[in-house]
N, C-alpha and C. Protein backbone atom coordinates (compact mmCIF):
# COMPACT_ATOMS: atom_id res chain seq x y z
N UNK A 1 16.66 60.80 53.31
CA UNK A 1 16.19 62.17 53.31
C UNK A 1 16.67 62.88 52.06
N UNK A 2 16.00 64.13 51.52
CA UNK A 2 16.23 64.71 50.36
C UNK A 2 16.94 66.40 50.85
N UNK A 3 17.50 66.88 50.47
CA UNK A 3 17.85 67.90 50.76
C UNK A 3 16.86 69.08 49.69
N UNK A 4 15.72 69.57 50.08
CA UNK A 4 15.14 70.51 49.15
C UNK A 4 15.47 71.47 49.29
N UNK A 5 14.68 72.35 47.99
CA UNK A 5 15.61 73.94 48.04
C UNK A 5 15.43 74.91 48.95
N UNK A 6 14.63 74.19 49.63
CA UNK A 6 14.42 75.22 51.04
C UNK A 6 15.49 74.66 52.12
N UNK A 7 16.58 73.66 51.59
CA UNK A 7 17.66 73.14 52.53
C UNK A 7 16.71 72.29 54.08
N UNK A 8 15.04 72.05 54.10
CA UNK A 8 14.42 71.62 55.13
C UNK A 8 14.82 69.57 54.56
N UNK A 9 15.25 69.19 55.53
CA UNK A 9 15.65 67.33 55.37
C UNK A 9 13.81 66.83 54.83
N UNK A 10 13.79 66.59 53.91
CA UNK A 10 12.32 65.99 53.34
C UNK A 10 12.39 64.17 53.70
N UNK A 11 11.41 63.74 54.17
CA UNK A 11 11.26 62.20 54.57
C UNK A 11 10.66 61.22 53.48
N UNK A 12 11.74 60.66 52.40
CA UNK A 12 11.25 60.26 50.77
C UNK A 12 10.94 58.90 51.96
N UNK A 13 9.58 58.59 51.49
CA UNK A 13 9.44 57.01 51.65
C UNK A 13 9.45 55.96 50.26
N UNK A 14 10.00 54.55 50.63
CA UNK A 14 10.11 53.74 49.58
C UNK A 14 11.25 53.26 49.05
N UNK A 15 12.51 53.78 49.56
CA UNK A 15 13.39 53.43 49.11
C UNK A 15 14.90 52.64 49.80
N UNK A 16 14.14 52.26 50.70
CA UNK A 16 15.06 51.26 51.55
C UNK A 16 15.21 51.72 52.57
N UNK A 17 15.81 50.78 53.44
CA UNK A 17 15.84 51.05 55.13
C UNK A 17 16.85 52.38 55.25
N UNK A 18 16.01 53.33 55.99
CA UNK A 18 16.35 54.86 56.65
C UNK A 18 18.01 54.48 57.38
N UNK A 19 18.83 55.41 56.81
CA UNK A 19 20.25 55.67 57.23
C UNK A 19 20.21 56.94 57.54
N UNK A 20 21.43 57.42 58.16
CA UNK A 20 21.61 58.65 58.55
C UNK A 20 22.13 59.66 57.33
N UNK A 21 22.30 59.04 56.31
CA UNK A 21 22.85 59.92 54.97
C UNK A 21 21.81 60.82 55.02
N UNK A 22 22.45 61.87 54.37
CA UNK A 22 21.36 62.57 53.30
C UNK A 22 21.96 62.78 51.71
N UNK A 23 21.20 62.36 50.98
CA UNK A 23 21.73 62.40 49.44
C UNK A 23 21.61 64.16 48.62
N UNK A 24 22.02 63.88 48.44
CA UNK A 24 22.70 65.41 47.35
C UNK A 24 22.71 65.24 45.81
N UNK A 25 21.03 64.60 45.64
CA UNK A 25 20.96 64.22 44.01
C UNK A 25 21.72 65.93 43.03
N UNK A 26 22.44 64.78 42.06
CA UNK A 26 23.10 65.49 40.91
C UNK A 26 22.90 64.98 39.50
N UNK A 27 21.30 65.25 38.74
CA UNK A 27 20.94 64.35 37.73
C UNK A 27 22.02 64.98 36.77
N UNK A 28 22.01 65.60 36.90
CA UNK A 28 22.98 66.59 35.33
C UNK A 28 24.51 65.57 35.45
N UNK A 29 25.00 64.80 36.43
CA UNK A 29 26.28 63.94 35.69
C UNK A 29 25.72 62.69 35.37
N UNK A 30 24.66 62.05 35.05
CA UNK A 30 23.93 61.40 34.55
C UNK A 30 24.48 60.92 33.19
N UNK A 31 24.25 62.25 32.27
CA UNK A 31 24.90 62.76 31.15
C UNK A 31 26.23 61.67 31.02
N UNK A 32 27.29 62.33 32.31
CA UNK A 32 29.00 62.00 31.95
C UNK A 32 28.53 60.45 32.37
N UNK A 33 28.17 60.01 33.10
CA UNK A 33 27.59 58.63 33.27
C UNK A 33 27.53 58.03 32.59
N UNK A 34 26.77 58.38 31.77
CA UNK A 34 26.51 57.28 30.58
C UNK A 34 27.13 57.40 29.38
N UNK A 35 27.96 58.34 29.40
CA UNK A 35 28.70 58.57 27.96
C UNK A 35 28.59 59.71 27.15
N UNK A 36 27.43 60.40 27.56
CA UNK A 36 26.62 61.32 26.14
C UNK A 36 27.77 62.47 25.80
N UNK A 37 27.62 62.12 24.76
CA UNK A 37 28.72 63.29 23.74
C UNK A 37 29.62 62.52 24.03
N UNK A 38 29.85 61.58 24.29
CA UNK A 38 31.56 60.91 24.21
C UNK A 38 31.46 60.19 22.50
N UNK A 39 33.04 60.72 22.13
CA UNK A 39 32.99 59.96 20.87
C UNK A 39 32.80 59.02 20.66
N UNK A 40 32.52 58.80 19.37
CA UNK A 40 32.16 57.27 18.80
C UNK A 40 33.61 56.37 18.39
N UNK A 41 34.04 57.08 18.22
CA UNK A 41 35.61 56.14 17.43
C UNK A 41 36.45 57.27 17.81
N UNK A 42 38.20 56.91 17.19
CA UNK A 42 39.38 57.84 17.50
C UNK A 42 39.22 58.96 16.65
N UNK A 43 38.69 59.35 15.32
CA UNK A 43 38.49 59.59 14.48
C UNK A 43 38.14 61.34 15.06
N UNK A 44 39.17 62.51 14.51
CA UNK A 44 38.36 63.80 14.48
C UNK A 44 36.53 63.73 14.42
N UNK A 45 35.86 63.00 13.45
CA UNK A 45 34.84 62.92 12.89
C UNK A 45 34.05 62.16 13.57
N UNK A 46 34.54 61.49 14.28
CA UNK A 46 33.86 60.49 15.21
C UNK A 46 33.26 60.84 16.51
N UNK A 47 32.83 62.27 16.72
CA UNK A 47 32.08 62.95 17.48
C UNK A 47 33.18 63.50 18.56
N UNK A 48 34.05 63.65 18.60
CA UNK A 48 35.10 64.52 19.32
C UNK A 48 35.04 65.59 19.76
N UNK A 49 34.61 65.78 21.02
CA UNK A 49 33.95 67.48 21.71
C UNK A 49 35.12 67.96 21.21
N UNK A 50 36.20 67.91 21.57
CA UNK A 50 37.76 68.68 21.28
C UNK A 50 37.90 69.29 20.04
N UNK A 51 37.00 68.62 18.84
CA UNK A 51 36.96 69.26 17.94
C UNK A 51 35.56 70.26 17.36
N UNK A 52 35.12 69.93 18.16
CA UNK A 52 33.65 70.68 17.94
C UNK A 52 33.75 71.51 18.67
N UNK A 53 33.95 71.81 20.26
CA UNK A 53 34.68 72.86 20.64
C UNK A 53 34.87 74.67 20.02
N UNK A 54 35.88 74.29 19.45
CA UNK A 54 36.24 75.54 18.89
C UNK A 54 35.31 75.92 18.04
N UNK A 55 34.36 75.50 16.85
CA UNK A 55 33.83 75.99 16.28
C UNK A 55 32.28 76.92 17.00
N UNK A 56 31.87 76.80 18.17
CA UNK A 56 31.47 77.25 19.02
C UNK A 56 31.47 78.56 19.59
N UNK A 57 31.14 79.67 19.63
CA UNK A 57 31.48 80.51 20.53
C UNK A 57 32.13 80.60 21.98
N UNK A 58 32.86 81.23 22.66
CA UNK A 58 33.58 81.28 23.27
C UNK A 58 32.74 80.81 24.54
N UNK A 59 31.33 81.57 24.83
CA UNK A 59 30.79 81.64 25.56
C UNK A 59 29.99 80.01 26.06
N UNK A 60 29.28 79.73 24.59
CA UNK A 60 28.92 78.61 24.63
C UNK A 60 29.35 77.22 24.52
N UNK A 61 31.06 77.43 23.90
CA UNK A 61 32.39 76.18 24.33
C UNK A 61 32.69 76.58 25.88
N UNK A 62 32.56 77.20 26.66
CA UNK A 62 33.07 77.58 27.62
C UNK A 62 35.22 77.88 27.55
N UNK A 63 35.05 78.34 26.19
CA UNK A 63 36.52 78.26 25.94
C UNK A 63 36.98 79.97 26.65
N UNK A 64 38.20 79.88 27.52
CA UNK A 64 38.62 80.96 28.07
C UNK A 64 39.45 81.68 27.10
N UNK A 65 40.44 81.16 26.26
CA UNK A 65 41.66 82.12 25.22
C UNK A 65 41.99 81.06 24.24
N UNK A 66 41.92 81.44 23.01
CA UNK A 66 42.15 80.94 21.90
C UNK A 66 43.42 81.34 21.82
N UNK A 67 44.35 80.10 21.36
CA UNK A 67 45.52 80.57 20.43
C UNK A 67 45.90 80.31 19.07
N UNK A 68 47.36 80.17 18.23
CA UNK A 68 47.23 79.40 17.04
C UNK A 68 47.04 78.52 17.10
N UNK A 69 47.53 77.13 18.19
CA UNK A 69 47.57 76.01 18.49
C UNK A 69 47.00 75.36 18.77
N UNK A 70 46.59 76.06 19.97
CA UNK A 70 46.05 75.11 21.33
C UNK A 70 44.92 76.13 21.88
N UNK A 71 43.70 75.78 22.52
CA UNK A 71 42.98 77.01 23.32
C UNK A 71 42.67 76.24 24.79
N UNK A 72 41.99 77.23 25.75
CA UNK A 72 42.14 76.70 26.67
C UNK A 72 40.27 76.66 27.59
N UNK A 73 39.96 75.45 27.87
CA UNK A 73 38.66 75.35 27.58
C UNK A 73 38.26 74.81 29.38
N UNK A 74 36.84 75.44 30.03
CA UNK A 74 36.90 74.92 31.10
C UNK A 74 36.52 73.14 31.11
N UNK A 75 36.66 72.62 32.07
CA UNK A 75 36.03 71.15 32.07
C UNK A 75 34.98 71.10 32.34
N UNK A 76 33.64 70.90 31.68
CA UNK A 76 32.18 70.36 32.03
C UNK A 76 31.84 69.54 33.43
N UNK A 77 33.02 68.75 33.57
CA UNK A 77 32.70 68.28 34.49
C UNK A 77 33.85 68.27 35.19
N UNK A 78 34.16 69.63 35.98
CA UNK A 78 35.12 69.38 36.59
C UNK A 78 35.48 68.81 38.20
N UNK A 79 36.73 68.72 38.58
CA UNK A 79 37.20 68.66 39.90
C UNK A 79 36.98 69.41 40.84
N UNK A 80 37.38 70.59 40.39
CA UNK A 80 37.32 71.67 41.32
C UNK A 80 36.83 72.75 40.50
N UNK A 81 36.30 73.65 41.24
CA UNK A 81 35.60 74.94 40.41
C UNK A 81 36.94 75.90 39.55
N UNK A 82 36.98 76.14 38.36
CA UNK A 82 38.21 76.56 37.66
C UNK A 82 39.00 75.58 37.06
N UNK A 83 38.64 74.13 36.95
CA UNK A 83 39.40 73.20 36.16
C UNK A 83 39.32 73.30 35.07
N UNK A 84 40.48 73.50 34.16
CA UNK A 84 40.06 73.88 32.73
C UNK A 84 41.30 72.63 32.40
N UNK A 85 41.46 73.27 31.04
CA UNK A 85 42.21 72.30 30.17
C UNK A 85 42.45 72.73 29.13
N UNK A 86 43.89 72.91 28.79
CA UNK A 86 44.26 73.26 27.07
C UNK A 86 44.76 72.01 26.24
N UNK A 87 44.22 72.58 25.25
CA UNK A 87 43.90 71.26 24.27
C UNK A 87 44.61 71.79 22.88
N UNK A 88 44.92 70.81 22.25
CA UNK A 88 45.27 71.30 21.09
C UNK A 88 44.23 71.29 19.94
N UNK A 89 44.45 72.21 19.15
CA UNK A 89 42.94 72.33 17.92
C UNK A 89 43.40 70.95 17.22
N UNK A 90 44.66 70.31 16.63
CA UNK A 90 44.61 69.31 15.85
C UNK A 90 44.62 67.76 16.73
N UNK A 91 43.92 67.02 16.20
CA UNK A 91 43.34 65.84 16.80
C UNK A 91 44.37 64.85 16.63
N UNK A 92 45.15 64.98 18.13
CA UNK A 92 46.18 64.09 18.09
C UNK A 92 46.01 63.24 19.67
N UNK A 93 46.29 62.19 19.58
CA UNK A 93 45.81 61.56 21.09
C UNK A 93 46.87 61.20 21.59
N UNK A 94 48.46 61.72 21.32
CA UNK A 94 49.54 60.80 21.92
C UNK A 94 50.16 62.10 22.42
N UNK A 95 51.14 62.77 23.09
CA UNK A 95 51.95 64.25 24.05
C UNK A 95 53.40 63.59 22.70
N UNK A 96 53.37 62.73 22.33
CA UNK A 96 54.58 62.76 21.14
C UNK A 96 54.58 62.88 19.97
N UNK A 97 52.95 63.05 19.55
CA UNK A 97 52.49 63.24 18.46
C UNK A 97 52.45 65.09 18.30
N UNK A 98 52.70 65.75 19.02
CA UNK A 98 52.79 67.07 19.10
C UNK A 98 53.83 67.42 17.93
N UNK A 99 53.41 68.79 17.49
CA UNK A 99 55.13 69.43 17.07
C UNK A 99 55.58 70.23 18.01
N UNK A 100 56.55 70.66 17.67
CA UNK A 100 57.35 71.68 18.60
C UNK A 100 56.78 72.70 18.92
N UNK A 101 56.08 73.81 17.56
CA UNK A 101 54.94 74.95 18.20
C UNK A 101 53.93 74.55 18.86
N UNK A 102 53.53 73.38 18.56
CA UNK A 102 52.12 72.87 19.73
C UNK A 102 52.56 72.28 20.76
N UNK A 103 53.82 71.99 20.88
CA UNK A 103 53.96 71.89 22.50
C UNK A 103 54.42 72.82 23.18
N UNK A 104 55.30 74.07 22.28
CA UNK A 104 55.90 75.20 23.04
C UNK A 104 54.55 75.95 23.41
N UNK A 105 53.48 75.98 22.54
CA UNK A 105 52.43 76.82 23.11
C UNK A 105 51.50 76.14 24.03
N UNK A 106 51.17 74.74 24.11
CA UNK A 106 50.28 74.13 25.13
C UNK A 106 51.07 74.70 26.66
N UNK A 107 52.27 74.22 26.59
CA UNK A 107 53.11 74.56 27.87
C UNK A 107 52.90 76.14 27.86
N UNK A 108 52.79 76.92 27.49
CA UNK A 108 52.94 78.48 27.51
C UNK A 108 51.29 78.63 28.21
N UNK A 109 50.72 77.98 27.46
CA UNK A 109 48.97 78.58 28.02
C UNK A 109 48.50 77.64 29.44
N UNK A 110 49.51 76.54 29.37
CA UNK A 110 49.21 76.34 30.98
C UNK A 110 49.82 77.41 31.91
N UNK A 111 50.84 78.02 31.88
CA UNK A 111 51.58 78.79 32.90
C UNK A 111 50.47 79.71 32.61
N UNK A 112 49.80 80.19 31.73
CA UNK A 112 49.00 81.32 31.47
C UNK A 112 47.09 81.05 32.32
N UNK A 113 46.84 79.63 32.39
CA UNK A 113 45.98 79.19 32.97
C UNK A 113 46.47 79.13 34.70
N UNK A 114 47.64 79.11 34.79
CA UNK A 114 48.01 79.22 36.54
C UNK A 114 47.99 80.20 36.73
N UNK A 115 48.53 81.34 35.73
CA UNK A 115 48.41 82.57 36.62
C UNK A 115 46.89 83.42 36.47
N UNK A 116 46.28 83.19 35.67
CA UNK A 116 44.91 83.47 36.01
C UNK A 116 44.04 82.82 36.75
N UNK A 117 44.24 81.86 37.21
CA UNK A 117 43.26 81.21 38.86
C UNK A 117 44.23 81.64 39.41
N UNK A 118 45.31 81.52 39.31
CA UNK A 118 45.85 82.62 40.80
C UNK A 118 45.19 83.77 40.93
N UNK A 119 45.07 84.78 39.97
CA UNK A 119 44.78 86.41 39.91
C UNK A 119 43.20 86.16 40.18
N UNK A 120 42.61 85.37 39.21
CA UNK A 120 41.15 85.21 39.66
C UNK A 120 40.02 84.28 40.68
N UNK A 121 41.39 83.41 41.32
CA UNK A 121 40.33 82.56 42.28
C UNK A 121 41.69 82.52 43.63
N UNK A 122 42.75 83.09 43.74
CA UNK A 122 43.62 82.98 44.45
C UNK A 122 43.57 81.44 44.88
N UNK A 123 44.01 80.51 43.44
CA UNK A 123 44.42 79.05 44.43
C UNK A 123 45.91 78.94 44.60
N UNK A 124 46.05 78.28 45.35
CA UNK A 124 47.18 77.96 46.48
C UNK A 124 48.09 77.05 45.82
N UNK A 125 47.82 76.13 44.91
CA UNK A 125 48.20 75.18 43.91
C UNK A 125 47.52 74.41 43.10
N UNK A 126 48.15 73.43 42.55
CA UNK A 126 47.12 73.10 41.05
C UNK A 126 47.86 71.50 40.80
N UNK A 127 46.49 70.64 40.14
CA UNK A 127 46.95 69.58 39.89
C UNK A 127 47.13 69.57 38.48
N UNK A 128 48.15 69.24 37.50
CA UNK A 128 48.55 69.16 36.26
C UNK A 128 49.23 68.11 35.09
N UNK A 129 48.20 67.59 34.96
CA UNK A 129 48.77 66.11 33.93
C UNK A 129 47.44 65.99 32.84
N UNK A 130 48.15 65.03 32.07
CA UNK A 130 47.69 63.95 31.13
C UNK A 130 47.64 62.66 31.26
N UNK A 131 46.41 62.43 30.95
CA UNK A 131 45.72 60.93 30.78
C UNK A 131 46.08 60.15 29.71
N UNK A 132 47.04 59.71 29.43
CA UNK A 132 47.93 59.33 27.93
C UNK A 132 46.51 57.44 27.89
N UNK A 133 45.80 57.34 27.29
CA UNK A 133 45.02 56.65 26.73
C UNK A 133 44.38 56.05 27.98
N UNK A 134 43.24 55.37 27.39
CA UNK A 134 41.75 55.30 28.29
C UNK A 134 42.17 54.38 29.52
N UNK A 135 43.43 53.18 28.75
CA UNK A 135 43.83 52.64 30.14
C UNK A 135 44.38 53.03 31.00
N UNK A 136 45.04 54.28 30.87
CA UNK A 136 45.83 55.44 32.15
C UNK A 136 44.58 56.22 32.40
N UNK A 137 43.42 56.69 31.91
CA UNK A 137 42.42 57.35 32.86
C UNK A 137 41.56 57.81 31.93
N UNK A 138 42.16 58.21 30.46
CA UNK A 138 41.91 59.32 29.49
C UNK A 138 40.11 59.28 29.38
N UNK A 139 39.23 60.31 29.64
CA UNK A 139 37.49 60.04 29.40
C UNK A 139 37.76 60.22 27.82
N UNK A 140 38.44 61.22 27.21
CA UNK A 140 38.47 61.12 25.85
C UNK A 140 40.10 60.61 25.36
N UNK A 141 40.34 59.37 24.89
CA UNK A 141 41.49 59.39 25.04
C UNK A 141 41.96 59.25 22.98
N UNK A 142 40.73 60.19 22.48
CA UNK A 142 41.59 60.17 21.22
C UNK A 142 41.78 61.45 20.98
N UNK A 143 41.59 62.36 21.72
CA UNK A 143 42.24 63.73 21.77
C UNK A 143 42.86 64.01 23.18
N UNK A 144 44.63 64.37 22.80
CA UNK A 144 45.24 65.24 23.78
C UNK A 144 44.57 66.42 24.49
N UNK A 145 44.72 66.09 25.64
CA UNK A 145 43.98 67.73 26.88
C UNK A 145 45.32 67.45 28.09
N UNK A 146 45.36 68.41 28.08
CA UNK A 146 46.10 69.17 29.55
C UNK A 146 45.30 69.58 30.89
N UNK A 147 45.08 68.63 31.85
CA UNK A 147 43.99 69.06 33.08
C UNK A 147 44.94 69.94 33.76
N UNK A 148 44.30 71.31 33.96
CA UNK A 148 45.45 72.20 34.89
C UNK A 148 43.92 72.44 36.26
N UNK A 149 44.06 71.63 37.61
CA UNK A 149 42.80 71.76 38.30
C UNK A 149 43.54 72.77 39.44
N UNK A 150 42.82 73.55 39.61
CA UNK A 150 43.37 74.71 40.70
C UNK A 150 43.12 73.67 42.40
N UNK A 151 43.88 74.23 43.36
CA UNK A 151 43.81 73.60 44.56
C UNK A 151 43.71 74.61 45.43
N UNK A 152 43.35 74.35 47.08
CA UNK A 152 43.12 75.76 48.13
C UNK A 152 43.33 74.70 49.43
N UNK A 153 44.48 75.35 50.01
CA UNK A 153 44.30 74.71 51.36
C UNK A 153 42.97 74.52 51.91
N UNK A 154 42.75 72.99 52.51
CA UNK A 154 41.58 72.83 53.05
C UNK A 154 40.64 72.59 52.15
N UNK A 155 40.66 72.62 51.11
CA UNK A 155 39.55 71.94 49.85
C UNK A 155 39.25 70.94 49.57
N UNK A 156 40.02 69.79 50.24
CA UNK A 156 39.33 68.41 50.79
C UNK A 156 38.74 68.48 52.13
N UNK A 157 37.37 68.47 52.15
CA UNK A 157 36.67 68.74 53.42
C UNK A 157 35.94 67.00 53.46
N UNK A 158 34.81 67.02 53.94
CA UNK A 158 34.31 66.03 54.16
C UNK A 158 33.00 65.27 52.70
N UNK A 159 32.99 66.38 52.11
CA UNK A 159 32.16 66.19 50.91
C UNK A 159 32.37 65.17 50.26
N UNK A 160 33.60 65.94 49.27
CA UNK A 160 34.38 64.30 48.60
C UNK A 160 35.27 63.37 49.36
N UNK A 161 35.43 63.74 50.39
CA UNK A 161 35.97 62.36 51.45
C UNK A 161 35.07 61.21 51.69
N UNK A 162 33.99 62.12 52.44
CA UNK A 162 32.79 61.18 53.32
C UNK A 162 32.06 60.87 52.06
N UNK A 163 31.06 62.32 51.78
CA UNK A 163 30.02 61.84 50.76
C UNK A 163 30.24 62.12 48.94
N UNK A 164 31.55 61.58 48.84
CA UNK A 164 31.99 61.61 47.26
C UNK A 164 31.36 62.68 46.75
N UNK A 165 31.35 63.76 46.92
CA UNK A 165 30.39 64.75 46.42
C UNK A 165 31.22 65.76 46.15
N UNK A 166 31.52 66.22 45.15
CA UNK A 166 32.09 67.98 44.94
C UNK A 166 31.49 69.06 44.95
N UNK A 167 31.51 70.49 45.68
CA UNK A 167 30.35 70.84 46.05
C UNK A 167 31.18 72.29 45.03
N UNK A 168 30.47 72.95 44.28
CA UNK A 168 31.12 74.03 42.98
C UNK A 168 30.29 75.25 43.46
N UNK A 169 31.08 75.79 43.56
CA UNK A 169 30.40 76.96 43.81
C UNK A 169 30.07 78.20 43.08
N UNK A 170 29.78 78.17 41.59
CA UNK A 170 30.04 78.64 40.83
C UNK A 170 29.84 77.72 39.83
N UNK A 171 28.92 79.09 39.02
CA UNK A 171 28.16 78.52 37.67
C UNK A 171 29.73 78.69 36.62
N UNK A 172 29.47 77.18 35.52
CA UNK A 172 30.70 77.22 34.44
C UNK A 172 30.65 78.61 33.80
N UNK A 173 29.79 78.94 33.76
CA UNK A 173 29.66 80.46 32.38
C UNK A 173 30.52 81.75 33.08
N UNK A 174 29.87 81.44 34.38
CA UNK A 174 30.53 82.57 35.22
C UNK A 174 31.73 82.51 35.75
N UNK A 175 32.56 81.34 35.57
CA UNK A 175 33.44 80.98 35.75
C UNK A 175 34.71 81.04 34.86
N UNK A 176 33.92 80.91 33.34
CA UNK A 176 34.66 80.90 32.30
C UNK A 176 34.97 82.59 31.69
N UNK A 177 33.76 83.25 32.30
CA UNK A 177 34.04 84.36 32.61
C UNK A 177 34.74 85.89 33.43
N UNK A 178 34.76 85.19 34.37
CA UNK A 178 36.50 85.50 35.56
C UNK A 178 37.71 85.33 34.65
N UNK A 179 37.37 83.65 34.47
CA UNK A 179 38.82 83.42 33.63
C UNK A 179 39.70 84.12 32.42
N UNK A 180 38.45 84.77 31.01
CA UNK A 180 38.59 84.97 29.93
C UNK A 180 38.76 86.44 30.45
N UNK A 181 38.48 87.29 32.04
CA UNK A 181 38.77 88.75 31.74
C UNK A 181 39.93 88.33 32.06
N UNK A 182 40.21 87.88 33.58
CA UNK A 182 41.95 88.02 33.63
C UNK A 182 43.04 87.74 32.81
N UNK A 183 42.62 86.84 31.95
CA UNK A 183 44.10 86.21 30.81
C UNK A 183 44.33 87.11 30.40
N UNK A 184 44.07 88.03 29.52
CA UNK A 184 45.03 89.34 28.90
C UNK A 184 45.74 89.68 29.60
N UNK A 185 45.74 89.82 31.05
CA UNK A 185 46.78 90.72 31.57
C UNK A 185 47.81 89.36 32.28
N UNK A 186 47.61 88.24 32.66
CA UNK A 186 48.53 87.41 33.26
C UNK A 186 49.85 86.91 31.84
């Protein structure tokens, strides 16, 4: 069955013996599927969103607060609605390859990314690491990112349990927009 936008169960014939699922097509991660926009090599130059990014408008990087260092950008494809990530502007892929101002400020704009999903989405807690290269998890693992994913009691429901599905409730723009009013004041 199809779930249409009238939410009525539609009866697709042709595609194998009838189960009780109903699917929740999502062509748009298609995209992260197959790679598109993932770099070509380690190389700044080698197609690196992280660095293309910033040159972008705020609106259309989905970047929430620029700093000297580091800015802090939502995830395209995130976990949870409000998953962002601060990144550093220089294209370094190792947390030891940092200097001291780019790590005193990455760490500064995460506490600054917690307390604005607190103020603007009231989450309850937050998941917070690095993917230190592609064999630990990294999707881009020749640029350093900081995943800071907000959490809410009860936000594992049956979606991504049962039907692997994350259900967002909330458009990125509008999202990145909550985010970018509250930071000045957190």
């Amino acid at each position: 069955m199809l779930l249409s936008m009238t939410s009525e169960p539609e009866q697709q014939f042709g595609v194998g013996a009838p189960d009780a699922f109903q699917r929740l097509w999502t062509p748009h991660r298609m995209a992260y599927i197959q790679g598109e926009n993932k770099p070509t090599g380690t190389g700044a130059d080698d197609g690196c969103p992280f660095c293309s990014i910033p040159a972008k408008s705020d609106e259309d990087g989905l970047i929430i607060a620029r700093g000297e260092r580091v800015y802090a950008v939502l995830n395209l494809y995130p976990y949870n609605g409000g998953h962002c990530m601060v990144v550093p502007f220089r294209h370094v892929a190792d947390y030891t390859e940092l200097d001291e101002a780019e790590t005193a400020e990455l760490a500064g704009f995460t506490k600054r990314a917690m307390r604005a999903l607190r103020a603007a989405s009231g989450a309850h807690g937050f998941n917070i690491g690095m993917n230190q290269g592609a064999t630990a998890g990294a999707g881009i693992a020749a640029h350093l990112h900081q995943h800071i994913v907000p959490r809410w009691g009860g936000d594992t429901n049956f979606m991504p349990v049962v039907g692997h599905t994350k259900v967002l409730p909330q458009l990125l723009a509008d999202t990145r927009k909550m985010l970018a009013d509250v930071w000045p004041t957190v």
